[in-house]
Structures are given as C-alpha cells and as structure tokens.
C-alpha atoms as a PDB file:
ATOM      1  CA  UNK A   1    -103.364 -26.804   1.603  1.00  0.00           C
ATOM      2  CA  UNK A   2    -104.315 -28.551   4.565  1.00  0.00           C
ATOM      3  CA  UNK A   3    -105.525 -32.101   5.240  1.00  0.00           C
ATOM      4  CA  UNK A   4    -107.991 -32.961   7.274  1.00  0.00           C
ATOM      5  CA  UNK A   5    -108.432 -36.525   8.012  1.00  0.00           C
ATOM      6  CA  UNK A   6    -112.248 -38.357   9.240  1.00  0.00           C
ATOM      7  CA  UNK A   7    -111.672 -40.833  12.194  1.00  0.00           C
ATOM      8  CA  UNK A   8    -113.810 -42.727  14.554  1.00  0.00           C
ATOM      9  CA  UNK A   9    -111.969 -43.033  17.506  1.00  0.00           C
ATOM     10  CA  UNK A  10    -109.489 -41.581  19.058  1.00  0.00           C
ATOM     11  CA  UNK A  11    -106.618 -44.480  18.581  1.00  0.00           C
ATOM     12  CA  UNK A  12    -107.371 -43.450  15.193  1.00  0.00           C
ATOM     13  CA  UNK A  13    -107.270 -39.667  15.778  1.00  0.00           C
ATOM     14  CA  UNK A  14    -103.508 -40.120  17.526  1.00  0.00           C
ATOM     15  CA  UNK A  15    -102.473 -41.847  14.183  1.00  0.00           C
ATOM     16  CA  UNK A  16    -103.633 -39.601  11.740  1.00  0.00           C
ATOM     17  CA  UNK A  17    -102.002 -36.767  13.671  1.00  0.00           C
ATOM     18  CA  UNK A  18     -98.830 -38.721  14.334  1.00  0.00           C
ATOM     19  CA  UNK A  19     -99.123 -39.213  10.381  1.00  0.00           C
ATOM     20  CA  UNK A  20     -99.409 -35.549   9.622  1.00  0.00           C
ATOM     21  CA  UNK A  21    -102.557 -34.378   9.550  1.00  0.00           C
ATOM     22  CA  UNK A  22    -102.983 -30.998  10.310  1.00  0.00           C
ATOM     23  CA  UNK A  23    -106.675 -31.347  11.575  1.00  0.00           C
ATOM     24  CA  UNK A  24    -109.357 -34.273  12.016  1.00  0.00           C
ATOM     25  CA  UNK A  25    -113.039 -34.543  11.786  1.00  0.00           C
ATOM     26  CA  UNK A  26    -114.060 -36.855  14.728  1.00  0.00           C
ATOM     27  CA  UNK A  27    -117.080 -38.795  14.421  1.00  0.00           C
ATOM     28  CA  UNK A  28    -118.506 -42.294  16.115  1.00  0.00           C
ATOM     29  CA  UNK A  29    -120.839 -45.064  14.829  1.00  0.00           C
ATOM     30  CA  UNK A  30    -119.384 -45.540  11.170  1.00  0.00           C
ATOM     31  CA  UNK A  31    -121.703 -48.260   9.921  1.00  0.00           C
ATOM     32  CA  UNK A  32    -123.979 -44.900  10.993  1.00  0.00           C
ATOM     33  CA  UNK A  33    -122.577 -42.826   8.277  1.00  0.00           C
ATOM     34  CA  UNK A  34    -120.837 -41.035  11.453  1.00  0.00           C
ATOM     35  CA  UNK A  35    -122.749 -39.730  14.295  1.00  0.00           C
ATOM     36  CA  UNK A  36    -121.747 -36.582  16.966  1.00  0.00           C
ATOM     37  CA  UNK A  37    -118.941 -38.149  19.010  1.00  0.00           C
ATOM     38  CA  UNK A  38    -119.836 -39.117  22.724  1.00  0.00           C
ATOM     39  CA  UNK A  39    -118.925 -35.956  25.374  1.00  0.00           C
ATOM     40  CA  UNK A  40    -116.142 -38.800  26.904  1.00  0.00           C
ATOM     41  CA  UNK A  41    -114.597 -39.365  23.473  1.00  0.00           C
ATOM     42  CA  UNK A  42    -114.550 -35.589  23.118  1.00  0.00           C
ATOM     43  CA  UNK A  43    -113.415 -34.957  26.660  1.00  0.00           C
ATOM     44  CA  UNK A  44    -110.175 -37.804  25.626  1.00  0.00           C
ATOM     45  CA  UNK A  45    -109.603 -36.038  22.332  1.00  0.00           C
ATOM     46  CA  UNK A  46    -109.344 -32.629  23.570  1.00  0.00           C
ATOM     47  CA  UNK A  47    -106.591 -34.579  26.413  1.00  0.00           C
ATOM     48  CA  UNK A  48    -104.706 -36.232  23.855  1.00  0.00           C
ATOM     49  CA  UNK A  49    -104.723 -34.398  20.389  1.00  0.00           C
ATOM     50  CA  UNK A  50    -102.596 -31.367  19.756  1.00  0.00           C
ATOM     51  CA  UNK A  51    -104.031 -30.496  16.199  1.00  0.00           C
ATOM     52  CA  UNK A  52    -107.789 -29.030  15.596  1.00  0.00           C
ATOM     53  CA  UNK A  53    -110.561 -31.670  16.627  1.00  0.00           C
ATOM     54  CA  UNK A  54    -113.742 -30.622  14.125  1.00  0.00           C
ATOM     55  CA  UNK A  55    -116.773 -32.802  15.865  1.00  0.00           C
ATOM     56  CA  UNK A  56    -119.720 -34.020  13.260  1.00  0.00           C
ATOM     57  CA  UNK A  57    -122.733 -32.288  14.568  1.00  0.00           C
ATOM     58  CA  UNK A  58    -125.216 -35.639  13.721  1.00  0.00           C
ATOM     59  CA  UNK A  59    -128.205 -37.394  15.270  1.00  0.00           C
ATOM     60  CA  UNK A  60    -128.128 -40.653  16.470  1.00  0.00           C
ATOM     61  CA  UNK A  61    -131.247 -43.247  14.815  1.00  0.00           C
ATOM     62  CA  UNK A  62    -134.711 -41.078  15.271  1.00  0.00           C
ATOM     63  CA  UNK A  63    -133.799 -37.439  17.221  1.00  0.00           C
ATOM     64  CA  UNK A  64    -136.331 -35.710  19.616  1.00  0.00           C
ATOM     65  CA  UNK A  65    -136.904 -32.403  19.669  1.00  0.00           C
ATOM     66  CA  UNK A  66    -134.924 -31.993  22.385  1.00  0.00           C
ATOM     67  CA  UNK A  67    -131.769 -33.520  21.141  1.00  0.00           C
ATOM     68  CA  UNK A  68    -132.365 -31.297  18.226  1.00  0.00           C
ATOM     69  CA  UNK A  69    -132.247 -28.441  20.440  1.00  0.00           C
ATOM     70  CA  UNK A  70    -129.444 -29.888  21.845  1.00  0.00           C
ATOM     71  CA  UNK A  71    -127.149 -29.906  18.734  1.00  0.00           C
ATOM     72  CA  UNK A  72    -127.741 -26.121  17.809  1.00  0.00           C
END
C-alpha cells in the first residue's frame, strides 16, 4: 500500500517525505479547495523532493478558455 500525502507548499512537501510518504499530491491556495501549483513551486519541488510529485490539475477563480486549453 502506498501513502500519498496532499500538501500546499513545499516546506510541507519536505516533511511529509522526511515522514515517509512515498508520494505527494501538491496543490496551492487551500482556502481554494487546492488549485494547480505555481510553475516556481513546481520548478522547487522537482529541486528538492526525491519521491513522486502528483500536481492538482485545477483552475484558479473563473478560467478562460485559454487557461482551459492550457491545463489539457
């Protein structure tokens, strides 16, 4: 079994591994339900984390077409 662990930053994130998880779902804006993580706190993750780094794939407020396309 493995456990995967939801964080919102990447302090967070180097807990969580440091604790044992074996891979994280990394998301931003929690008060947002979680939106897509910024490309700099993605950038820092992929730096920093050793384990599997799942991004939520989630608009921010009101989404354009565009961003739309964006997440596919």
């Amino acid at each position: 079994m493995l456990l995967e662990i939801a964080v919102f930053n990447i302090s967070a994130a180097l807990q969580a591994q440091k604790a044992g998880a074996d891979r994280l779902e990394l998301c931003e804006n929690p008060l947002e339900g979680g939106t897509t993580p910024s490309y700099g706190t993605l950038r820092l993750a992929a730096e920093k984390i050793a384990i599997p780094v799942f991004p939520i794939i989630r608009p921010r407020g009101e989404t354009s077409f565009m961003e739309m396309k964006v997440m596919r």
